[in-house]
C-alpha atoms as a PDB file:
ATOM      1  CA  UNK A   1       5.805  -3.854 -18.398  1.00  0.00           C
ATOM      2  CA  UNK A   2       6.730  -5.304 -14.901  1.00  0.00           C
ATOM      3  CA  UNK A   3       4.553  -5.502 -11.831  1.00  0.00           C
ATOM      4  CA  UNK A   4       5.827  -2.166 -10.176  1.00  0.00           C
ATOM      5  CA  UNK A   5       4.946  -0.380 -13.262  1.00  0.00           C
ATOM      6  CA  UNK A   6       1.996  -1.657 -13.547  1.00  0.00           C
ATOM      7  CA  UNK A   7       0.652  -0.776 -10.071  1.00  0.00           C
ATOM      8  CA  UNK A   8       1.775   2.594 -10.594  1.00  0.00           C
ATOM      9  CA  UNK A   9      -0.365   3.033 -13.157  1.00  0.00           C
ATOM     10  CA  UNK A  10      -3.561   1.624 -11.481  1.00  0.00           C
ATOM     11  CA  UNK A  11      -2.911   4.004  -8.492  1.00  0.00           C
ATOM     12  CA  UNK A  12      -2.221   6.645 -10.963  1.00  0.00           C
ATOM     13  CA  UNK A  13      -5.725   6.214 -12.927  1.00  0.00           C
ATOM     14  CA  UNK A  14      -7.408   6.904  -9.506  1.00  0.00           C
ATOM     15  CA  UNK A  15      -8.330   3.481  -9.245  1.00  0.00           C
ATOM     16  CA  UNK A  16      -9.254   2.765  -4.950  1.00  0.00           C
ATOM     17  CA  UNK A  17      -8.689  -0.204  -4.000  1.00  0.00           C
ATOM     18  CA  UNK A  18      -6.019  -2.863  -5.338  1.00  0.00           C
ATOM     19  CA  UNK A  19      -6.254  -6.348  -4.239  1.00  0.00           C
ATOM     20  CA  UNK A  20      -2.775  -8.484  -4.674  1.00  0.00           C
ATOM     21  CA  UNK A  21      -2.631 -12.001  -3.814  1.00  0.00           C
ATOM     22  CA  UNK A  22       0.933 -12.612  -2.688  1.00  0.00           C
ATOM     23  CA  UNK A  23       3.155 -14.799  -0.270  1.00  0.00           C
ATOM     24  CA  UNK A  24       6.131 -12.235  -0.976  1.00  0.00           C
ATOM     25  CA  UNK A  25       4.193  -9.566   1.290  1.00  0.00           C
ATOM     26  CA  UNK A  26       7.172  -7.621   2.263  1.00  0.00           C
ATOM     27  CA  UNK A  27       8.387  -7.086  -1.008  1.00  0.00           C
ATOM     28  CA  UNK A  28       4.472  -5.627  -2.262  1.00  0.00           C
ATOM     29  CA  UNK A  29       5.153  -3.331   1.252  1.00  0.00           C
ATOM     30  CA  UNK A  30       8.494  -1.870  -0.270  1.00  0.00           C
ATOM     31  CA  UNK A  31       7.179  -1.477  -3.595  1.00  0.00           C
ATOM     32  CA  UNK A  32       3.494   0.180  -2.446  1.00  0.00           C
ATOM     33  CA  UNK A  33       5.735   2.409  -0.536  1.00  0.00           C
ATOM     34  CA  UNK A  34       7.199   3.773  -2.745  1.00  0.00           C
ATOM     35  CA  UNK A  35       4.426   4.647  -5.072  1.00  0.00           C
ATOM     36  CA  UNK A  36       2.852   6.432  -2.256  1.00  0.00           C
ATOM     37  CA  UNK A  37       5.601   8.415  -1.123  1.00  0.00           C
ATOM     38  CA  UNK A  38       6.658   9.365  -5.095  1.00  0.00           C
ATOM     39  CA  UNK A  39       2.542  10.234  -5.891  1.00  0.00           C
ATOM     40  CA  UNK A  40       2.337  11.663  -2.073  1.00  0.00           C
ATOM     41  CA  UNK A  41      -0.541   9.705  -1.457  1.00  0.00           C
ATOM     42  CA  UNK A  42      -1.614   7.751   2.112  1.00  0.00           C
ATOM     43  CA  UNK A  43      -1.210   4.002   2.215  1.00  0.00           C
ATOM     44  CA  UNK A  44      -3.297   1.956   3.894  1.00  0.00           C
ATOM     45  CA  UNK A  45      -3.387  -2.143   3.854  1.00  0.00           C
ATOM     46  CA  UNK A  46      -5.469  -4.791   5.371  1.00  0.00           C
ATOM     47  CA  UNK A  47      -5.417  -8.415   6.041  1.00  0.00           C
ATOM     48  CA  UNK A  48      -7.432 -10.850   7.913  1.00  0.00           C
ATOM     49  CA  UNK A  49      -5.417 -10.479  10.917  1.00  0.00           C
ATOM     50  CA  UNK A  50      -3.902  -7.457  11.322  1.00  0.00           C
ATOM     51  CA  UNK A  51      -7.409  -5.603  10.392  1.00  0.00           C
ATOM     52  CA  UNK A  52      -6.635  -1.915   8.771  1.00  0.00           C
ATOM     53  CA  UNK A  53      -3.436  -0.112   8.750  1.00  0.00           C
ATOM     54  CA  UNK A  54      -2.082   3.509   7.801  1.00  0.00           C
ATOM     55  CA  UNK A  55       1.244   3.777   6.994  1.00  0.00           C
ATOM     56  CA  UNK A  56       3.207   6.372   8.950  1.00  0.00           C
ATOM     57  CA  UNK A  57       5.975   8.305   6.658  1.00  0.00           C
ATOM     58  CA  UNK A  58       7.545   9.454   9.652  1.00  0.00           C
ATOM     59  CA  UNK A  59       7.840   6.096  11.629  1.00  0.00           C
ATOM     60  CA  UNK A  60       8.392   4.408   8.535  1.00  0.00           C
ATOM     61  CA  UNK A  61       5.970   1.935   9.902  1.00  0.00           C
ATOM     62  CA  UNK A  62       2.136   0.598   9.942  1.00  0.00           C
ATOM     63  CA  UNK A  63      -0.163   1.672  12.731  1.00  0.00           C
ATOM     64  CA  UNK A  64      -3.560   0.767  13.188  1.00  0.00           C
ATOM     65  CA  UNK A  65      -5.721   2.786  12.063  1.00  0.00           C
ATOM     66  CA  UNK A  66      -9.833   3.148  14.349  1.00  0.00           C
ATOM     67  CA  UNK A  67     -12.458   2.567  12.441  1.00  0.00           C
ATOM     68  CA  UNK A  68     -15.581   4.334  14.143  1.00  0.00           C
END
């Protein structure tokens, strides 16, 4: 089973949260993507830096996302 399969399964069991450790970043973007988009789901990452962000199907982009 490779790495894309596997994620889709966690996200598929319901499980919240998924924390990868990665230097390839972009490459976990394209892949969590496309989960979402095929399960119609929201996205939303975080980092240290760039705080909380939705992903915007439309704008095929990250926004930030206010926390309140």
């Amino acid at each position: 089973m490779n790495f894309n399969d596997e994620l889709e399964n966690l996200v598929k069991a319901n499980i919240p949260v998924v924390q990868v450790v990665t230097y390839e970043w972009q490459r976990l973007y394209g892949f969590c993507v496309g989960i979402a988009e095929d399960n119609k789901l929201e996205l939303y990452t975080w980092s240290v830096i760039s705080g909380l962000k939705k992903w915007n199907k439309n704008l095929k982009s990250l926004k930030m996302k206010k926390i309140l």
